[in-house]
Protein backbone atom coordinates (compact mmCIF):
# COMPACT_ATOMS: atom_id res chain seq x y z
CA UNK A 1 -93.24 -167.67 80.26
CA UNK A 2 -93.73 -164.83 77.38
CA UNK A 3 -96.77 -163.99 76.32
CA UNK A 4 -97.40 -162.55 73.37
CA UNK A 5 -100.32 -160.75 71.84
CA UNK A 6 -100.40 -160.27 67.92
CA UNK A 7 -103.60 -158.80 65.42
CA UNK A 8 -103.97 -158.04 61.94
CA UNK A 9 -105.94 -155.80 59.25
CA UNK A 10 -106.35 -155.52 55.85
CA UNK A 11 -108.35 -152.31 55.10
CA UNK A 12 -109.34 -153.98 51.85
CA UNK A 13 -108.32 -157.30 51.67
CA UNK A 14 -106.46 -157.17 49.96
CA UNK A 15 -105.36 -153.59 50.53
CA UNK A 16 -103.28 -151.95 52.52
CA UNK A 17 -102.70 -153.67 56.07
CA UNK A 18 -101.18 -153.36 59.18
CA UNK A 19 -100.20 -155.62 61.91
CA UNK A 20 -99.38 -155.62 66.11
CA UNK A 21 -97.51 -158.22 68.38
CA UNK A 22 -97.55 -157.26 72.04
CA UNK A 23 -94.60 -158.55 74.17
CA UNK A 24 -95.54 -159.45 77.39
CA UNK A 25 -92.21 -160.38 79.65
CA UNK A 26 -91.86 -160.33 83.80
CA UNK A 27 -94.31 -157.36 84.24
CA UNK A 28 -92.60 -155.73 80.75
CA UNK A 29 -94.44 -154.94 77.33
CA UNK A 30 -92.94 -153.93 74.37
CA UNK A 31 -94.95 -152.92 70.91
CA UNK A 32 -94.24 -154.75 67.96
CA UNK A 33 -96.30 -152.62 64.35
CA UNK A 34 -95.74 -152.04 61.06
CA UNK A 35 -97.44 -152.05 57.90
CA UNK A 36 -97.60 -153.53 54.34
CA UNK A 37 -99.47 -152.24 51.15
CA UNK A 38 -100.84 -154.72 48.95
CA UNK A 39 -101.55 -157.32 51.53
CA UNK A 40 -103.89 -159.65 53.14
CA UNK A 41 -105.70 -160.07 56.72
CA UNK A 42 -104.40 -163.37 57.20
CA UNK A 43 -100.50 -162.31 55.28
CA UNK A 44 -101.44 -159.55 58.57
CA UNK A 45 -102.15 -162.12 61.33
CA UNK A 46 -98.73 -164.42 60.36
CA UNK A 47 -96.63 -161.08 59.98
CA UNK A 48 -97.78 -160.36 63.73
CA UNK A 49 -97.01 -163.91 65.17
CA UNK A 50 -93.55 -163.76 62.78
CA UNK A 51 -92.45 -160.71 64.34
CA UNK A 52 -93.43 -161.50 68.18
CA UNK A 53 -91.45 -164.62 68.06
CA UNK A 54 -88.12 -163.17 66.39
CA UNK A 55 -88.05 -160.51 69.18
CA UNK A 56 -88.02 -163.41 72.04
CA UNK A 57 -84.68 -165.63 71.96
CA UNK A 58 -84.41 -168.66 70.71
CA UNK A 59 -85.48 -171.66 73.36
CA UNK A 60 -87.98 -169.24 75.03
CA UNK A 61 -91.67 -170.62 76.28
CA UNK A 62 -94.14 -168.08 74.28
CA UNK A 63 -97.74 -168.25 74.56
CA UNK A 64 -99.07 -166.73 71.11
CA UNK A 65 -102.50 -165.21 71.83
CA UNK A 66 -104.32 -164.43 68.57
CA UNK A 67 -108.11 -164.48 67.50
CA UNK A 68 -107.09 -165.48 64.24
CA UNK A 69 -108.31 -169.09 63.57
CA UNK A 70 -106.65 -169.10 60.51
CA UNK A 71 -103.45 -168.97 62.19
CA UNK A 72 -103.85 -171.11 65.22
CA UNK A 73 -105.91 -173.81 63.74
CA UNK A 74 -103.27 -174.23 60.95
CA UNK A 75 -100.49 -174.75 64.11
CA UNK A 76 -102.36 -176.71 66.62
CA UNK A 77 -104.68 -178.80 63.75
CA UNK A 78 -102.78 -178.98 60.84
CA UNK A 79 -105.38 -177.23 58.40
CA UNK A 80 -103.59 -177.97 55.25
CA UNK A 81 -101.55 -174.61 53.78
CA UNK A 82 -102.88 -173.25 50.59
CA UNK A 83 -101.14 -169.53 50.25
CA UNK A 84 -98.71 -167.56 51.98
CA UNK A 85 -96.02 -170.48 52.02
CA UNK A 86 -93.24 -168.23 52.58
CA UNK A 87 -94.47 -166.70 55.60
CA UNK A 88 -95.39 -170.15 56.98
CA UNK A 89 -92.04 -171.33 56.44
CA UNK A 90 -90.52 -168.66 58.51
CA UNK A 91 -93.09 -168.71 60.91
CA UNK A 92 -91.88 -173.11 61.67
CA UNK A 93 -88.41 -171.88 61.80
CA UNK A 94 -89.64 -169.37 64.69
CA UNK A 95 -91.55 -171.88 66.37
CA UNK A 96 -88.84 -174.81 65.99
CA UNK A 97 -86.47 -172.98 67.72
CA UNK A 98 -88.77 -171.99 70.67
CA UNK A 99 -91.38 -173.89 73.42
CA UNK A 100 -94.60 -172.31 71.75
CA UNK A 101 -98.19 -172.64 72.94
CA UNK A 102 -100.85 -171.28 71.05
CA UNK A 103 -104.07 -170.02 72.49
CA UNK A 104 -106.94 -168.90 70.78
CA UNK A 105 -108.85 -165.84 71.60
CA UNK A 106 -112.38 -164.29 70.91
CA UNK A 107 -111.74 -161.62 69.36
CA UNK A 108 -113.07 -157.41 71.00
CA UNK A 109 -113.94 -160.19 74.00
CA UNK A 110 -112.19 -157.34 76.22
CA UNK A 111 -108.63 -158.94 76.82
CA UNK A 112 -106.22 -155.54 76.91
CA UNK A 113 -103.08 -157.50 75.49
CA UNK A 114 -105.86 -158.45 72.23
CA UNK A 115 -108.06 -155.39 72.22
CA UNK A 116 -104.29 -153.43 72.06
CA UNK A 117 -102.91 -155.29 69.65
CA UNK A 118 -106.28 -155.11 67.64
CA UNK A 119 -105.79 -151.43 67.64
CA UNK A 120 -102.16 -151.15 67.06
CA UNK A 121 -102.94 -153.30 63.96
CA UNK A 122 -105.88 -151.37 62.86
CA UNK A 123 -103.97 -147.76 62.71
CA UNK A 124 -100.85 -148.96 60.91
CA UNK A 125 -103.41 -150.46 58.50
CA UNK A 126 -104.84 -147.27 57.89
CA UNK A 127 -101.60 -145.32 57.96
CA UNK A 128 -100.17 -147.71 55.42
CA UNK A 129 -98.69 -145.00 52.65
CA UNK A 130 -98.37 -142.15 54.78
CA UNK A 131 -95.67 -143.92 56.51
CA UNK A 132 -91.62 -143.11 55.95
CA UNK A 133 -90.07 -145.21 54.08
CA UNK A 134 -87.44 -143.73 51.42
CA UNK A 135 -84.02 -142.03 52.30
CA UNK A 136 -84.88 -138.27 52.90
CA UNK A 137 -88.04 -138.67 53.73
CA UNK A 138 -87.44 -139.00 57.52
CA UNK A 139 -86.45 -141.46 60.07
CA UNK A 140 -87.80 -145.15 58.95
CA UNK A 141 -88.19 -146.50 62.81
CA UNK A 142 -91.16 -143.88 63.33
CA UNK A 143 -95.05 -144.07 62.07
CA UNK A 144 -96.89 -140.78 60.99
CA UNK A 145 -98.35 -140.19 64.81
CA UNK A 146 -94.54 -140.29 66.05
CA UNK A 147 -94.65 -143.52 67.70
CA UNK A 148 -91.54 -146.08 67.29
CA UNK A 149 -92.10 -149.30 65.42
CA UNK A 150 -90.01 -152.21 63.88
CA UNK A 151 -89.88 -151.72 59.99
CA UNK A 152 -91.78 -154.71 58.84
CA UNK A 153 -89.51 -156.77 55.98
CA UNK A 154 -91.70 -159.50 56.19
CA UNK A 155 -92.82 -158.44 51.99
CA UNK A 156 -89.18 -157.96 50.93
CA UNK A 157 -87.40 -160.51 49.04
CA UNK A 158 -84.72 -162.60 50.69
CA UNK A 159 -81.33 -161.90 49.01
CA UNK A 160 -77.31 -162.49 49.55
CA UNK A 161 -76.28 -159.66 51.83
CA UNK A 162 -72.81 -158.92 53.11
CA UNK A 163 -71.59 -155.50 54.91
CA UNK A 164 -67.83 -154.31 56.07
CA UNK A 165 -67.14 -152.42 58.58
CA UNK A 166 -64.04 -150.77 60.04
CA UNK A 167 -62.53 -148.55 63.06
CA UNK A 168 -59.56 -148.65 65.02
CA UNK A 169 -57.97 -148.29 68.94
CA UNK A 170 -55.48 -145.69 69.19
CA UNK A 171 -53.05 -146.78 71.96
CA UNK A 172 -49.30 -145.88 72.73
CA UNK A 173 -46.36 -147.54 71.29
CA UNK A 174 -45.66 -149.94 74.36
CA UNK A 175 -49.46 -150.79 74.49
CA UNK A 176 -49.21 -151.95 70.75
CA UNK A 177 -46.46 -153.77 71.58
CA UNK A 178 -47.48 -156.03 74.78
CA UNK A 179 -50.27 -156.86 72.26
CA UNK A 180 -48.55 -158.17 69.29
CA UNK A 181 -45.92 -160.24 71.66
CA UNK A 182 -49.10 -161.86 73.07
CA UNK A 183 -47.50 -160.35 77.10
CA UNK A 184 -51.13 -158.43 78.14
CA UNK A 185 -51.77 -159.38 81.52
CA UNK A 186 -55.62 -160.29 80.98
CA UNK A 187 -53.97 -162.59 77.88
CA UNK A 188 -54.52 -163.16 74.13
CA UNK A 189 -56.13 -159.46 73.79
CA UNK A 190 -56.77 -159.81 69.84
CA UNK A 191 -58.28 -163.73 70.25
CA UNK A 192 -60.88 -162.41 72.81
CA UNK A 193 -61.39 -159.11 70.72
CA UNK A 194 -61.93 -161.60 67.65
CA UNK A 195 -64.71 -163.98 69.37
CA UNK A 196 -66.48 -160.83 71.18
CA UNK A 197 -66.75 -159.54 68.23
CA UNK A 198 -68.27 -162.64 66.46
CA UNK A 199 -70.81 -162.98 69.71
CA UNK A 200 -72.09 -159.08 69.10
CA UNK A 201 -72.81 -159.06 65.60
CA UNK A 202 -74.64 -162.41 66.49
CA UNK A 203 -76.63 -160.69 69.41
CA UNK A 204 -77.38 -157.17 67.94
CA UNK A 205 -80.98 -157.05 68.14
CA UNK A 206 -80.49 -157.75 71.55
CA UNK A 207 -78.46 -154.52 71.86
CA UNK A 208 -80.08 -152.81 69.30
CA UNK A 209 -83.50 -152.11 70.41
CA UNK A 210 -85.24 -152.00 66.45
CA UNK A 211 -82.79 -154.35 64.88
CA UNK A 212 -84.48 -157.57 62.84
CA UNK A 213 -83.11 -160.61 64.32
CA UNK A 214 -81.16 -162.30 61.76
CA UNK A 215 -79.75 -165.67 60.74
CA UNK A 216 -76.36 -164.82 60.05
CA UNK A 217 -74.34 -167.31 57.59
CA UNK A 218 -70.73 -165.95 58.54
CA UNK A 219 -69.01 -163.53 60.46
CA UNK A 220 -65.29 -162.34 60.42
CA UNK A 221 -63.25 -160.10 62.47
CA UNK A 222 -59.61 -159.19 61.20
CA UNK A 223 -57.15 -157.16 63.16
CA UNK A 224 -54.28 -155.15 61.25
CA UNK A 225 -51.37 -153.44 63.72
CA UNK A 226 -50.55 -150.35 61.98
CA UNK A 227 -47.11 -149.49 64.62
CA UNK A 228 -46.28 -146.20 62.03
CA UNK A 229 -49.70 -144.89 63.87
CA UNK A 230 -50.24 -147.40 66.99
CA UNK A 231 -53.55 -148.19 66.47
CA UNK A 232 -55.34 -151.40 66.38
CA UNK A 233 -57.39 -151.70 63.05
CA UNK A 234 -60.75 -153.61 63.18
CA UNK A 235 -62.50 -155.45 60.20
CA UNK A 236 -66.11 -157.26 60.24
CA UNK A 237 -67.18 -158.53 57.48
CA UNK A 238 -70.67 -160.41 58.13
CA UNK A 239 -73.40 -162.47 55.43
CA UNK A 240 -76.43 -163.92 54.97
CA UNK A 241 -78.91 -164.62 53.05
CA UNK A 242 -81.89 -162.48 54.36
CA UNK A 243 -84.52 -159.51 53.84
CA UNK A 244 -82.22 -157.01 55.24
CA UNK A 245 -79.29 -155.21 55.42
CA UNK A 246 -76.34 -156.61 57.79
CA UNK A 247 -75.06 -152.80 58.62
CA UNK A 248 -76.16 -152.79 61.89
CA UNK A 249 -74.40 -156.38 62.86
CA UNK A 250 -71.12 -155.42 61.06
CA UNK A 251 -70.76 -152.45 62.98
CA UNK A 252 -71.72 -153.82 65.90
CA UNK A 253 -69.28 -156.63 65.50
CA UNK A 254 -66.42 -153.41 65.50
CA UNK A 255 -67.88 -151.85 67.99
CA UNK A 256 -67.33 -154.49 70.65
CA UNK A 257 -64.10 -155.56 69.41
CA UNK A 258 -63.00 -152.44 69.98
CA UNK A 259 -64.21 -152.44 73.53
CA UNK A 260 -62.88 -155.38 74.12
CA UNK A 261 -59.30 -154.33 73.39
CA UNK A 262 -59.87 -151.28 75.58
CA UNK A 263 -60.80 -153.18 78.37
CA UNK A 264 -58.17 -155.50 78.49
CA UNK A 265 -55.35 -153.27 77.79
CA UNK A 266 -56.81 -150.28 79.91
CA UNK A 267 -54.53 -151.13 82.76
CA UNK A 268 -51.44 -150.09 80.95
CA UNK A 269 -52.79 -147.64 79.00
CA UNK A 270 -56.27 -145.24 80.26
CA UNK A 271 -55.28 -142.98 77.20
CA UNK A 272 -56.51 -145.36 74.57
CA UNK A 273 -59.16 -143.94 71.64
CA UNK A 274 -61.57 -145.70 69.71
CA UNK A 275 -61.83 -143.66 66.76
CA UNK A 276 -63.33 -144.10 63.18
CA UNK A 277 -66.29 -146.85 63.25
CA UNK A 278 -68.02 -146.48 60.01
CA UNK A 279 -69.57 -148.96 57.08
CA UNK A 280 -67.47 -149.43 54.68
CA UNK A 281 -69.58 -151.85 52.02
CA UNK A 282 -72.66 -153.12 51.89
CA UNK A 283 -73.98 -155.37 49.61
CA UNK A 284 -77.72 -157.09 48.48
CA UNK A 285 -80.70 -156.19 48.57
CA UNK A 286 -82.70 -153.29 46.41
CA UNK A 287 -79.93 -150.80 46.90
CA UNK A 288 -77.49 -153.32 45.77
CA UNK A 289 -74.14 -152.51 46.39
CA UNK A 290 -72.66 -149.52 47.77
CA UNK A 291 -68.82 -148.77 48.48
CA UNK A 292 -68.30 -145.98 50.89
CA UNK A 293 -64.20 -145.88 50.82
């Protein structure tokens, strides 16, 4: 069982607000924060519970523990939805896809995984502006007292998003070769590369420790055999339709492609390089799109 704690403030309500999920897993907790200007408590309390859930896999038991009525009367009775449709719509998907239980707590009753996440959620709320959030103005994974959060995306529009990305595996000539005739001894070296890479770009906030766990529509992993240089070259392309970028996952996606080929060619060949992983493309989203070669 996962518990998890989640809070949230509105300095104004509306106003600027902030919000806390604490992840409570086999004698392990993890801090979930972030902040929103512009916002409501209760847009606060379903950002929390929104958050806490995407961080746990899907078919998990969770036990949500919130002191927000609002939110846990509206899952356990059905109090009938009036605003914030959009977040309540991702929070079902969240909760169809898991074994959730949600328990109502007093709130400042004195329970530590509540009273932290009540203060987690207070600070970002008052920290809300002061916070980095534009290229150049520092890292975007860190608050104003230093401390690492999860950018909250939960205000950002949902668009079409699609990123490439590339590298290669430098190998010698006779490596390059047992590949393309299909002869390495572990077997098909570029079908296993191809569906490894798939499965990471699929499981990258799991490797990834502040990546948004995303609903990806497609990914697809393309080899090229370049024998004038006898390298392996890598392709991901990856898309969805979501509130953020899909660098992270294409990359990813190369990365362990990559590795894969290394690992079951290394045998033959302990010389191989993995050289060159970079983006290539991204599009979507505010930025819109950007072509880096």
């Amino acid at each position: 069982m996962i518990d998890i704690y989640t809070d949230g403030s509105c300095s104004d309500n509306p106003g600027p607000g902030g919000w806390a999920a604490i992840v409570v897993q086999d004698g392990r907790q993890v801090e979930l924060k972030g902040s929103v200007e512009g916002t409501t408590s209760n847009r606060m309390e379903l950002t929390a519970a929104i958050n806490g859930l995407a961080h746990v896999p899907e078919g998990s038991e969770v036990s949500i523990h919130s002191d927000s009525e609002y939110l846990v009367n509206t899952m356990t009775r059905n109090w009938k939805r009036r605003a914030n449709l959009d977040l309540w719509h991702r929070l079902d998907e969240l909760t169809a896809a898991r074994k959730v239980k949600w328990v109502w707590v007093e709130g400042h009753s004195g329970h530590p995984g509540n009273e932290r996440a009540d203060r987690l959620a207070v600070e970002m709320s008052a920290c809300t502006g002061r916070m980095p959030r534009r290229q150049g103005e520092g890292p975007t994974h860190f608050d104003s007292s230093g401390q690492v959060y999860m950018v909250d995306v939960s205000e950002k529009q949902i668009t079409q998003r699609a990123a490439v990305a590339k590298g290669a595996v430098k190998m010698n000539p006779s490596t390059l070769e047992l590949i393309e005739r299909g002869q390495a001894a572990k077997g098909d070296v570029l079908a296993v590369a191809q569906m490894a890479g798939i499965m990471a770009a699929k499981r990258t906030s799991e490797l990834i420790p502040l990546c948004h766990p995303l609903r990806l529509a497609g990914v697809a992993v393309e080899f090229q055999l370049d024998r004038e240089r006898s390298v392996v070259e890598i392709t991901a392309t990856v898309k969805a339709s979501e509130r953020t970028g899909l660098e992270m996952e294409a990359l990813t996606a190369v990365a362990v492609s990559a590795l894969t080929i290394y690992d079951m060619c290394k045998a033959v060949d302990r010389g191989m390089k993995i050289e060159g992983i970079r983006l290539v493309k991204k599009t979507g989203g505010k930025s819109g799109t950007i072509t880096l070669e």
